[in-house]
N, C-alpha and C. Protein backbone atom coordinates (compact mmCIF):
# COMPACT_ATOMS: atom_id res chain seq x y z
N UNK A 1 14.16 10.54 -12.06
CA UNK A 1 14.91 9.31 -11.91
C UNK A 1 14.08 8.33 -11.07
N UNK A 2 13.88 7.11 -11.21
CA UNK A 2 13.14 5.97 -10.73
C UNK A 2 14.20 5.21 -9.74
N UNK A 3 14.44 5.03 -8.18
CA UNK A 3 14.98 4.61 -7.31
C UNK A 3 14.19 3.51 -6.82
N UNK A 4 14.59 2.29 -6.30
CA UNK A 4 13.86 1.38 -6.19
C UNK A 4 14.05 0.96 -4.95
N UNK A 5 13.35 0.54 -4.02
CA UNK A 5 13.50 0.30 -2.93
C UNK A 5 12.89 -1.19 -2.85
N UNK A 6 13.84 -2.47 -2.37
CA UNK A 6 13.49 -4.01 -1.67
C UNK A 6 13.93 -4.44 -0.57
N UNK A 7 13.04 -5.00 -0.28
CA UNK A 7 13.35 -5.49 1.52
C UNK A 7 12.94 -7.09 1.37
N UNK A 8 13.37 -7.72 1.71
CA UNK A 8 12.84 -9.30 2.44
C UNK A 8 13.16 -9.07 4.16
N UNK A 9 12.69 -10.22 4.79
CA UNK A 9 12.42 -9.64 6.13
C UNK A 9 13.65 -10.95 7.02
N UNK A 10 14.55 -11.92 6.33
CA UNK A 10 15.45 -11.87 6.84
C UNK A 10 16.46 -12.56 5.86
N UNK A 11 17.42 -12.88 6.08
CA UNK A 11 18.90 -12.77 5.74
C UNK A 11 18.53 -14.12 4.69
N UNK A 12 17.79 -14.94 5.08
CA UNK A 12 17.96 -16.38 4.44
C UNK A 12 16.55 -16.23 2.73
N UNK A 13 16.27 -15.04 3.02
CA UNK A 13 15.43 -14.66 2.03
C UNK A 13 16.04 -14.38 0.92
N UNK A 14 15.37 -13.96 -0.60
CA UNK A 14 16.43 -13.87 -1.27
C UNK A 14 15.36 -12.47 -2.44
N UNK A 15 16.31 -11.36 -2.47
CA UNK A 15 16.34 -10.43 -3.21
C UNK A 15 15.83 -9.93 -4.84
N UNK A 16 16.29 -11.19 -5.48
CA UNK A 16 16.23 -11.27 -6.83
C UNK A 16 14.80 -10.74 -7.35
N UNK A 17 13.92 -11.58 -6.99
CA UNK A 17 12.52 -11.37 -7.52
C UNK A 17 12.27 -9.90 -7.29
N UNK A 18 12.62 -9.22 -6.26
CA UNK A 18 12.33 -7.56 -6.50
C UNK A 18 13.01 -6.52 -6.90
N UNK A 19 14.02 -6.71 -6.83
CA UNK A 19 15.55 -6.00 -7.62
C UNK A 19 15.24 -6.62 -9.40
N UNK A 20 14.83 -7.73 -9.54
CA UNK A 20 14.66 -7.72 -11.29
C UNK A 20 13.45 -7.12 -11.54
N UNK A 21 12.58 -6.89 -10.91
CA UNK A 21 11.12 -6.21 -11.29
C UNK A 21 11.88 -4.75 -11.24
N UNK A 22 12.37 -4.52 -10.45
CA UNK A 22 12.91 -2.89 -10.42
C UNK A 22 13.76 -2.70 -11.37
N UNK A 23 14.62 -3.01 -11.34
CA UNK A 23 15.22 -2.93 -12.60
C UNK A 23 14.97 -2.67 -14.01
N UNK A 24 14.20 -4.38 -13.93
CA UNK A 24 13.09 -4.01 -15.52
C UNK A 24 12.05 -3.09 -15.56
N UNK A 25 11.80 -2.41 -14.94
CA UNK A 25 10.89 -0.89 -14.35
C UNK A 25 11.34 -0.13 -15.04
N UNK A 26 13.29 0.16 -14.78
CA UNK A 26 13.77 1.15 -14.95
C UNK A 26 14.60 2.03 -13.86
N UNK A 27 14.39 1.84 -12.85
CA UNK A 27 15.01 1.65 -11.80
C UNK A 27 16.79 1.91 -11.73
N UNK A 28 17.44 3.03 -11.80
CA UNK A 28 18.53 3.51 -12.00
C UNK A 28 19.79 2.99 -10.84
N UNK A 29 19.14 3.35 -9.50
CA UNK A 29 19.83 3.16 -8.15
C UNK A 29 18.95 2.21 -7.41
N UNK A 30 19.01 0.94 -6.74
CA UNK A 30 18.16 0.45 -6.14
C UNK A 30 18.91 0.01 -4.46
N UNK A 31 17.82 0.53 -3.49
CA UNK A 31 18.66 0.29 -2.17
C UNK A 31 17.71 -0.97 -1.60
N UNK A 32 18.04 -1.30 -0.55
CA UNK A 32 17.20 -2.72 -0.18
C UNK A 32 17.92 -2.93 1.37
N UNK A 33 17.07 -3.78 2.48
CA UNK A 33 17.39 -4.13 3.31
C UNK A 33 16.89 -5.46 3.66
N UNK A 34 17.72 -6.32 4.36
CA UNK A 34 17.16 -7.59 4.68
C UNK A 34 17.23 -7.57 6.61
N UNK A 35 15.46 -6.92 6.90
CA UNK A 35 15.36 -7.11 7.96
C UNK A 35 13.53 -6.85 8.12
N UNK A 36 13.04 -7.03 9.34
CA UNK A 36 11.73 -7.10 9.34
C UNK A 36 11.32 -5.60 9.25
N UNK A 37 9.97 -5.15 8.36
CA UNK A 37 9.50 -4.07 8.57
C UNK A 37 9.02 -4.36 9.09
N UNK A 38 8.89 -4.54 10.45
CA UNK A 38 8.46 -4.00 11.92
C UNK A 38 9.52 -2.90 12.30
N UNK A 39 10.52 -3.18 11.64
CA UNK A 39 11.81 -2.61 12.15
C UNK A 39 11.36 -0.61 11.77
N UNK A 40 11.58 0.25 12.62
CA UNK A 40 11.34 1.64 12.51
C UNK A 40 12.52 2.36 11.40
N UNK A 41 13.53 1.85 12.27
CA UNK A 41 15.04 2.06 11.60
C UNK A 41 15.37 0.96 10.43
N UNK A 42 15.18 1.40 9.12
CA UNK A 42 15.73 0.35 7.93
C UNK A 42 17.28 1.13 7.24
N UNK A 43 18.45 0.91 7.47
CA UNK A 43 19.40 1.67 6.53
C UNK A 43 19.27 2.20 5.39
N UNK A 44 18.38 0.91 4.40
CA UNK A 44 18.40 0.96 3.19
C UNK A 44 17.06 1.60 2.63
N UNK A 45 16.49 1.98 3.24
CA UNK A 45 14.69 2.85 2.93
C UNK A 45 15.41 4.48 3.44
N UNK A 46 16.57 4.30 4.50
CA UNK A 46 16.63 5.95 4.75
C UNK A 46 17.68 6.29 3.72
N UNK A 47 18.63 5.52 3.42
CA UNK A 47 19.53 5.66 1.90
C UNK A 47 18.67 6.02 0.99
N UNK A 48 17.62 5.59 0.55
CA UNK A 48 16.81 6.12 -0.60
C UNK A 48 15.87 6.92 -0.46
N UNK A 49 15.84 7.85 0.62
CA UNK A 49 14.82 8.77 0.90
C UNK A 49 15.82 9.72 1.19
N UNK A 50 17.15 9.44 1.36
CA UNK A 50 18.12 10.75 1.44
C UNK A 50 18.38 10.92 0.12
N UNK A 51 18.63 10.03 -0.89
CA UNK A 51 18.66 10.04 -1.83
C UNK A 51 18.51 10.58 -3.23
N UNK A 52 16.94 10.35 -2.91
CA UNK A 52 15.99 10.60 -3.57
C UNK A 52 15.70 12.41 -3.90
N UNK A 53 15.81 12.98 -5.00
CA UNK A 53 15.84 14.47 -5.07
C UNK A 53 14.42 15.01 -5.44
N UNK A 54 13.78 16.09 -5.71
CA UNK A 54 12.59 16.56 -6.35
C UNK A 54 12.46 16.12 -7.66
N UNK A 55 10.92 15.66 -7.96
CA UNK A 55 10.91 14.74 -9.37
C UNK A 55 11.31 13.27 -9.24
N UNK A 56 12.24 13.19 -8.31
CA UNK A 56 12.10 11.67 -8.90
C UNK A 56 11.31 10.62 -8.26
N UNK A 57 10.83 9.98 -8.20
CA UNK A 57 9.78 8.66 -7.96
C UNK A 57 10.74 7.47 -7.53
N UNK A 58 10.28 7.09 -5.95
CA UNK A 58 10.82 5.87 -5.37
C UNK A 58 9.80 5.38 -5.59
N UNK A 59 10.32 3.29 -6.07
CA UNK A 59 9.25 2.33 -6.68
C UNK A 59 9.37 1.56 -5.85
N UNK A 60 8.73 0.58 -5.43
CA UNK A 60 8.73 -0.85 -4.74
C UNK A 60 8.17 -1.78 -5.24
N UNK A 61 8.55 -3.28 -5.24
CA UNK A 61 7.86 -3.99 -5.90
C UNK A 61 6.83 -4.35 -5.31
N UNK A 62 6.32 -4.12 -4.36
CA UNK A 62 5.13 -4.42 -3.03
C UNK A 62 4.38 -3.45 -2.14
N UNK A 63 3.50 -2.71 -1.93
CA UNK A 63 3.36 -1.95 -0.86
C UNK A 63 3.76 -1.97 0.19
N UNK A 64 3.43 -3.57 0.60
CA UNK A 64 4.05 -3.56 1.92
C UNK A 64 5.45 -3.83 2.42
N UNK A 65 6.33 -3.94 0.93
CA UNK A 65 7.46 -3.93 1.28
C UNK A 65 8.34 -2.25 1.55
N UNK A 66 7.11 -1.09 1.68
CA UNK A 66 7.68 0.12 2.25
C UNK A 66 7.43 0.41 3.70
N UNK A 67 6.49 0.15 4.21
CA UNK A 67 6.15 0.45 5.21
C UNK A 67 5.67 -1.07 6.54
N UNK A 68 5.65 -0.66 7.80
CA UNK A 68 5.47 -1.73 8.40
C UNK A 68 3.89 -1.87 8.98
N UNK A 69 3.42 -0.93 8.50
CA UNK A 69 1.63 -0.47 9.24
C UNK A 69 1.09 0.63 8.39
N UNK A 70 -0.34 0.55 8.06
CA UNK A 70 -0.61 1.60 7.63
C UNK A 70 -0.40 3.30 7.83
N UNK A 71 0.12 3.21 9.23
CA UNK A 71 0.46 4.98 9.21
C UNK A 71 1.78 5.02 8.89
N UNK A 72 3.03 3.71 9.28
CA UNK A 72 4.01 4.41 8.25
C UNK A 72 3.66 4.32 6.97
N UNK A 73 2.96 3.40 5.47
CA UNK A 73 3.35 3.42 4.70
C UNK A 73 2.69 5.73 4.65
N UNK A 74 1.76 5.93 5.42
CA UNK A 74 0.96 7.35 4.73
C UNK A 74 2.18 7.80 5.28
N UNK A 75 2.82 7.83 6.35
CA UNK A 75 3.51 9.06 6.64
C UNK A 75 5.12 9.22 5.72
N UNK A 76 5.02 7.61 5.11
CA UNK A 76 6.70 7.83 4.03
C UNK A 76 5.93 8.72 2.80
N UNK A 77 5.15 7.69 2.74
CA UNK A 77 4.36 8.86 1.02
C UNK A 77 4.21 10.05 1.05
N UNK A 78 3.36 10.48 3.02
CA UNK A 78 3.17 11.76 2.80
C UNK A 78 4.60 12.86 2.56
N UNK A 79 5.44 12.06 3.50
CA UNK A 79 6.80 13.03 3.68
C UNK A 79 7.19 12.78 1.57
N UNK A 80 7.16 12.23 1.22
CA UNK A 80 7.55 12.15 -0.77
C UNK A 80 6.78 12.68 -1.17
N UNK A 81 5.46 12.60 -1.04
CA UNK A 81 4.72 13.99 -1.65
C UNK A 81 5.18 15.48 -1.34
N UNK A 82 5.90 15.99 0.27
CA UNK A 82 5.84 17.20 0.65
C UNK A 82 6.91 17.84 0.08
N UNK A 83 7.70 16.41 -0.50
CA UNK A 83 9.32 16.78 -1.03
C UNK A 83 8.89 17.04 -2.64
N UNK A 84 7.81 16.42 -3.31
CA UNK A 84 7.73 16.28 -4.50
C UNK A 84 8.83 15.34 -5.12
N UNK A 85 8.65 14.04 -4.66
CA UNK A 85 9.21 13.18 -5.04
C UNK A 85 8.21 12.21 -5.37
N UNK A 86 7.71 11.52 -5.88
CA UNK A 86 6.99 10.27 -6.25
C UNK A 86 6.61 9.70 -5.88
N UNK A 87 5.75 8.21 -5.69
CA UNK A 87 5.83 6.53 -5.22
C UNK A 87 5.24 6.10 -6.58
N UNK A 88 5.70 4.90 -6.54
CA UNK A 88 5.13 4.21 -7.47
C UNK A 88 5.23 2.37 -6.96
N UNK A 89 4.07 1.62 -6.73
CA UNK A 89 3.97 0.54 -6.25
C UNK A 89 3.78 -0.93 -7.71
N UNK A 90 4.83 -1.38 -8.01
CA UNK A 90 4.69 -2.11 -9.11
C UNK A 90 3.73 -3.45 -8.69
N UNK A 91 3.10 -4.13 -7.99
CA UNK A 91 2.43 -5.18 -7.60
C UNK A 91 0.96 -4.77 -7.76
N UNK A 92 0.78 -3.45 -7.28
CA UNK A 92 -0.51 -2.84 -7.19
C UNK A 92 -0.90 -1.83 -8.50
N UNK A 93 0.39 -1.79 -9.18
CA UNK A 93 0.09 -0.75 -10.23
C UNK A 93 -0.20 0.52 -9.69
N UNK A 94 0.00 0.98 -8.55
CA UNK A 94 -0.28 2.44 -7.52
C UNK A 94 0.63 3.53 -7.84
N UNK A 95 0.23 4.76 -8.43
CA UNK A 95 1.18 5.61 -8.85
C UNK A 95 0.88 6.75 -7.83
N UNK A 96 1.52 7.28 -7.01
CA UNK A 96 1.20 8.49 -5.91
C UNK A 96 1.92 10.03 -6.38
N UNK A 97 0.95 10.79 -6.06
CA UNK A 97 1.58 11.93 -6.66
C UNK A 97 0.75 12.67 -5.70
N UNK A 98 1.07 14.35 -5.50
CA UNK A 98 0.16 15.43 -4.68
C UNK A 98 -0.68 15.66 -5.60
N UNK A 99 -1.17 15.64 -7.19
CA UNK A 99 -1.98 15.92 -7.27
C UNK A 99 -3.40 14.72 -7.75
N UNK A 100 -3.04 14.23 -6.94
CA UNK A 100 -3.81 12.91 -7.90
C UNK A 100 -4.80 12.20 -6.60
N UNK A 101 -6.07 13.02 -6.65
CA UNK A 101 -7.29 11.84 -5.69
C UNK A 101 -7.02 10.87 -5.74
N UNK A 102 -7.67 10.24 -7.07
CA UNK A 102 -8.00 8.96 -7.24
C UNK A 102 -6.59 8.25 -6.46
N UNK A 103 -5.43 8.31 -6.72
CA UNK A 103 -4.15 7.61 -6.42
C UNK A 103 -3.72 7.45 -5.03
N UNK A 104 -4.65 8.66 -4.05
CA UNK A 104 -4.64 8.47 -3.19
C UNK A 104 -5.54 8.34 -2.34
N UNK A 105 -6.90 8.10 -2.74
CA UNK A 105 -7.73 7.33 -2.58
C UNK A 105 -7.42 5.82 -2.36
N UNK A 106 -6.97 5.28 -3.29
CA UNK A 106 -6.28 4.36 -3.84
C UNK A 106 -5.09 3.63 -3.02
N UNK A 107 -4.17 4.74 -2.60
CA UNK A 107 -3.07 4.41 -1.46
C UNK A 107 -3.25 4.38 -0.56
N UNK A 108 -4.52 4.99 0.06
CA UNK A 108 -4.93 4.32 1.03
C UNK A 108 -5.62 2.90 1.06
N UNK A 109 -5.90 2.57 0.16
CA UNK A 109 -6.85 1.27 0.14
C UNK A 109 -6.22 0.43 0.55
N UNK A 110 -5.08 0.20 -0.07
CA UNK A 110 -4.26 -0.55 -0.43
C UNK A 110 -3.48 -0.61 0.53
N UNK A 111 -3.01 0.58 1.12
CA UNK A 111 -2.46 0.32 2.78
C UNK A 111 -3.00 -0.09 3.87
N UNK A 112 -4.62 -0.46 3.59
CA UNK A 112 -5.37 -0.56 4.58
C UNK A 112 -5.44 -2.01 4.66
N UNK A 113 -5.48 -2.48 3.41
CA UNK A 113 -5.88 -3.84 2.97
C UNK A 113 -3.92 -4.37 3.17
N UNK A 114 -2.81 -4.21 3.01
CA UNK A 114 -1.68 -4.45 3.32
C UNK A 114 -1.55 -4.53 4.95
N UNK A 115 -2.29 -3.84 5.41
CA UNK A 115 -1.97 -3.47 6.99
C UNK A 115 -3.03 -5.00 7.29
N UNK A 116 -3.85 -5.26 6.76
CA UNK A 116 -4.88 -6.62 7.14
C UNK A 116 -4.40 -7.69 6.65
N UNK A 117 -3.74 -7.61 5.83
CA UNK A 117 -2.95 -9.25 5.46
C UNK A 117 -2.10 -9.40 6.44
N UNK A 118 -0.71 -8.23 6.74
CA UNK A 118 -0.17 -8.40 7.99
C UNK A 118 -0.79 -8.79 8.96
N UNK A 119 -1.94 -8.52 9.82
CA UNK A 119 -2.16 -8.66 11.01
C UNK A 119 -2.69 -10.37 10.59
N UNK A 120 -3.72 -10.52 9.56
CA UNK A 120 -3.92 -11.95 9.20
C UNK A 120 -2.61 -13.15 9.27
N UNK A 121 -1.67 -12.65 8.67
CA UNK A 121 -0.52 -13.39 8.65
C UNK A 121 -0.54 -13.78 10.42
N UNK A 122 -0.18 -12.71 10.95
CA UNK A 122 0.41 -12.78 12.39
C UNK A 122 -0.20 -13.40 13.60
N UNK A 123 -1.88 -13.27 13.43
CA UNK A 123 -2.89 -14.29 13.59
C UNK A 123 -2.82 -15.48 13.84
N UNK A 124 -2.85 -15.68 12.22
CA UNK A 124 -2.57 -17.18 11.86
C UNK A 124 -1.30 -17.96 12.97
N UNK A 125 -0.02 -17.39 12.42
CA UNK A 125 1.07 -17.87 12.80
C UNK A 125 1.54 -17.94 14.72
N UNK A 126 0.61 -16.75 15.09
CA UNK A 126 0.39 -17.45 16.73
C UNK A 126 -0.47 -18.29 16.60
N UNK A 127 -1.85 -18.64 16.17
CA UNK A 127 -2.46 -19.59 16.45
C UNK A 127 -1.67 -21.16 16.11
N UNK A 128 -1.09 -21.05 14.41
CA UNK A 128 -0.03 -22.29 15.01
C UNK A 128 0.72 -22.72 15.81
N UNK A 129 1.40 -21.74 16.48
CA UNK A 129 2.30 -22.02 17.63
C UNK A 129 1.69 -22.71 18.76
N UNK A 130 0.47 -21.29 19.25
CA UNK A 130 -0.13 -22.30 20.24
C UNK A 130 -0.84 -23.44 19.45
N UNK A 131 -1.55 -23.91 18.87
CA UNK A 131 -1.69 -25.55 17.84
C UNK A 131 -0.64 -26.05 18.26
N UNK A 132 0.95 -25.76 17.98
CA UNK A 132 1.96 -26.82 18.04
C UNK A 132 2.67 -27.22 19.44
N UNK A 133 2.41 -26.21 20.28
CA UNK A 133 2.39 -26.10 21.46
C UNK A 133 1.76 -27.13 21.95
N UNK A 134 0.56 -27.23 22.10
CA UNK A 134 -0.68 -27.73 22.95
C UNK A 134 -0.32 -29.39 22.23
N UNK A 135 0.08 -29.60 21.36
CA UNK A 135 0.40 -30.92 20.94
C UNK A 135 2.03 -31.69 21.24
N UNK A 136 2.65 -30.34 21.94
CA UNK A 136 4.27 -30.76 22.52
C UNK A 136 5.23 -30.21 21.76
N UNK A 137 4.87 -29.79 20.49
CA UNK A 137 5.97 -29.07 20.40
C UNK A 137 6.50 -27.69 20.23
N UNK A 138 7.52 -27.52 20.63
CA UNK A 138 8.04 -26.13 21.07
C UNK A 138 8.21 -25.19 19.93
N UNK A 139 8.69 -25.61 18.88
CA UNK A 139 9.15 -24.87 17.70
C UNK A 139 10.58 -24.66 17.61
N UNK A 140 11.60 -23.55 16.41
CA UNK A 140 12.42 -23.79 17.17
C UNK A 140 13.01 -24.64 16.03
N UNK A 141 14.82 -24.19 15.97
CA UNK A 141 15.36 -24.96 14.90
C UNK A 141 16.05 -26.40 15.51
N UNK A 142 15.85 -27.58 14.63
CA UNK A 142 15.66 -28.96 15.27
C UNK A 142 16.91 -29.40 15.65
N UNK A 143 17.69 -29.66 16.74
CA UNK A 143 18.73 -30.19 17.34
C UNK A 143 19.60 -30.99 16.10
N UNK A 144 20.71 -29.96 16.09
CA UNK A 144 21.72 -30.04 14.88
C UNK A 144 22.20 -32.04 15.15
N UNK A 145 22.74 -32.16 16.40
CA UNK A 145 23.15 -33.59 16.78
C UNK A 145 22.50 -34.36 17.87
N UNK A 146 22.24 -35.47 17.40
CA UNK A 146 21.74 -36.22 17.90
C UNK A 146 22.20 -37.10 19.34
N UNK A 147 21.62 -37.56 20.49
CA UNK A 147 22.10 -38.47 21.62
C UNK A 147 23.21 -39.60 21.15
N UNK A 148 23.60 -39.91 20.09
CA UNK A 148 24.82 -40.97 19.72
C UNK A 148 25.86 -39.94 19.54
N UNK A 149 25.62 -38.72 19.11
CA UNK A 149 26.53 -37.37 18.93
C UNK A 149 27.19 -37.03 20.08
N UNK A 150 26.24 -36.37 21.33
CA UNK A 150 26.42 -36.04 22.79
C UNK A 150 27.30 -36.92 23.17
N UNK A 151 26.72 -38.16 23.22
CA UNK A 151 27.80 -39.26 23.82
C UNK A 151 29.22 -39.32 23.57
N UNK A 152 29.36 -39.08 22.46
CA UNK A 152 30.64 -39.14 21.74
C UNK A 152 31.38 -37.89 22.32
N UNK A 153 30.85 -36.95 22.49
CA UNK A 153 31.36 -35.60 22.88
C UNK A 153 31.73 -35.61 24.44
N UNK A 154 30.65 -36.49 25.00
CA UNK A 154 30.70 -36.51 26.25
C UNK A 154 32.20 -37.77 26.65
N UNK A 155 32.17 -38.85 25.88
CA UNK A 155 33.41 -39.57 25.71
C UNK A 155 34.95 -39.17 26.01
N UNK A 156 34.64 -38.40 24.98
CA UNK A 156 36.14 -37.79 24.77
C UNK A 156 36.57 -36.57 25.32
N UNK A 157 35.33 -35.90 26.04
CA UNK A 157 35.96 -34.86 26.93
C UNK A 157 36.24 -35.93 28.03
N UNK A 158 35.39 -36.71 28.49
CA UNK A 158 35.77 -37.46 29.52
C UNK A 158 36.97 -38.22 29.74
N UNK A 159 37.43 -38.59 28.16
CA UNK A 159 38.81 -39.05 28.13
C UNK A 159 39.81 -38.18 27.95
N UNK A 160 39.58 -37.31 28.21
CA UNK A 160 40.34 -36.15 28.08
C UNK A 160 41.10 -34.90 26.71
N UNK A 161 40.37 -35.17 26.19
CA UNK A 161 39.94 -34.43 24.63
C UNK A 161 40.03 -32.83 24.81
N UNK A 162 40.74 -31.74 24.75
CA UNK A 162 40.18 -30.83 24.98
C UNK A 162 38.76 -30.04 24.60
N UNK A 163 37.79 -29.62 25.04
CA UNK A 163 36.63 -29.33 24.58
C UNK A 163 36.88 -28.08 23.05
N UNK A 164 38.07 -27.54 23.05
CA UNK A 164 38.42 -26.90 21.86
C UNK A 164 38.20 -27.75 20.91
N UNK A 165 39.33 -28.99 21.13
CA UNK A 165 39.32 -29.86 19.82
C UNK A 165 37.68 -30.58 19.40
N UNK A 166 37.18 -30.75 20.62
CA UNK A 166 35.89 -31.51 20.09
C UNK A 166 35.22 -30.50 19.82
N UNK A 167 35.01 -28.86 20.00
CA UNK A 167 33.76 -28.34 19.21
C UNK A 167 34.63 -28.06 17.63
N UNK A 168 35.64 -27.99 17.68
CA UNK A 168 36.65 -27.85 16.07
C UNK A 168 35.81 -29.61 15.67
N UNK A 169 35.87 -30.07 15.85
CA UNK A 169 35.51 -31.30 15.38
C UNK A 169 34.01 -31.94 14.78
N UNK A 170 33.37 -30.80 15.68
CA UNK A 170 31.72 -31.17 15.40
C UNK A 170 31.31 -29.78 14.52
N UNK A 171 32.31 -28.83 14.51
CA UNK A 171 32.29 -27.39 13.66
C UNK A 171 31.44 -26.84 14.40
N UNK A 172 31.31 -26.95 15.41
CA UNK A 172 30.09 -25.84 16.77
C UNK A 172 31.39 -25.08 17.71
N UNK A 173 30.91 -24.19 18.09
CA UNK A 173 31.87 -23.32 19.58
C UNK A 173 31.73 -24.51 20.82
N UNK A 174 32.53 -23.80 21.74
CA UNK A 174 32.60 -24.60 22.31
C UNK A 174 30.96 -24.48 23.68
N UNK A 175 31.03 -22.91 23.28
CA UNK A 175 29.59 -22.65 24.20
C UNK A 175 28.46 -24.12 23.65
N UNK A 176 28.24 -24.13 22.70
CA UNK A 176 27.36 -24.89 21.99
C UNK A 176 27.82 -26.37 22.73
N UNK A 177 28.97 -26.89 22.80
CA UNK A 177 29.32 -28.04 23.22
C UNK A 177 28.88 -28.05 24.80
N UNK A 178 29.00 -26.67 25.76
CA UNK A 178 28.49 -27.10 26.74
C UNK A 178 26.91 -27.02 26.79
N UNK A 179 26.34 -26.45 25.67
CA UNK A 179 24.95 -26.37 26.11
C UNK A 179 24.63 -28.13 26.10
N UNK A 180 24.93 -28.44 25.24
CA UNK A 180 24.43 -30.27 24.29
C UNK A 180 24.62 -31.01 25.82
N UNK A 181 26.02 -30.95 26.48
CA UNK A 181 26.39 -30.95 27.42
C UNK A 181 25.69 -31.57 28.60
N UNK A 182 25.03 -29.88 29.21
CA UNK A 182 24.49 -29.42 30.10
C UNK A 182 23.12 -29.67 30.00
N UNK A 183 21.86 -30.21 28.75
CA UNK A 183 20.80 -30.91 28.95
C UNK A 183 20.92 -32.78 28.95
N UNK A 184 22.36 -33.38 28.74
CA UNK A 184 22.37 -34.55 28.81
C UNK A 184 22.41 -35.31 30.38
């Protein structure tokens, strides 16, 4: 049986593109999690490794969407090889099995070279920060309301508004109303 395993790495990501590759694979049961593999603990990778029986082959549409570093992706494969269960990597075309060199020759490569795009990615993306930093800005999602907003908030608590009704009003809590608040 072919079990499919997808991850995106957060909530605002979206699933489709690896659940239809799995699928159209063949892919019977497919589990998935939306959180970072950095993460040790994934629900949905230990659902399909409990799962998963002798003979059958867990697929992914990515290498690196199994593992978060090269020694986990060897140590999930190795533990599916010891079970005699499968991998099969649809992006890389990587088929893993205990008896197969070349494939794992191969799975390692490929985890090695997955483990270097990660760290490249991660590189990169501090060096922008500090880049955006050193030029003033912080990063950081951009202030929902604006100083003509505050004011208004600040108005009508001042006129006596309860701060309930004004964060019901701006659709924020009311914590949020004192933060806006508390930097004006």
């Amino acid at each position: 049986m072919l079990i499919g395993y997808a991850r995106v790495s957060t909530g605002l990501q979206n699933l489709d593109l690896q659940t239809d590759a799995l699928t159209k694979y063949g892919c019977v049961k497919i589990f998935h999690d939306k959180m970072s593999g950095s993460k040790k603990q994934r629900p949905g990778l230990a659902e399909a490794l409990k799962y998963a029986r002798q003979g059958d082959t867990i697929v992914v549409w990515r290498l690196d969407r199994l593992g978060r570093n090269m020694q986990d992706l060897i140590d999930i494969v190795n533990n599916l090889n010891n079970q005699s269960i499968g991998f099969h990597s649809l992006q890389e075309n990587l088929t893993m099995d205990r008896g197969n060199a070349t494939g794992q020759l191969m799975f390692h490569l490929f985890a090695a070279f997955a483990e270097f795009e990660r760290n490249l990615i991660q590189e990169r993306s501090a060096a922008g920060r500090v880049a955006a930093k050193a030029r003033g800005r912080l990063g950081g999602r951009p202030e929902k309301y604006g100083d003509k907003d505050i004011e208004m908030m600040k108005n009508l608590i001042d006129g006596g508004t309860p701060i309930k009704d004004v964060a019901e009003r701006w659709g924020v809590s009311r914590t949020t109303i004192y933060r806006y608040l508390e930097r004006k």
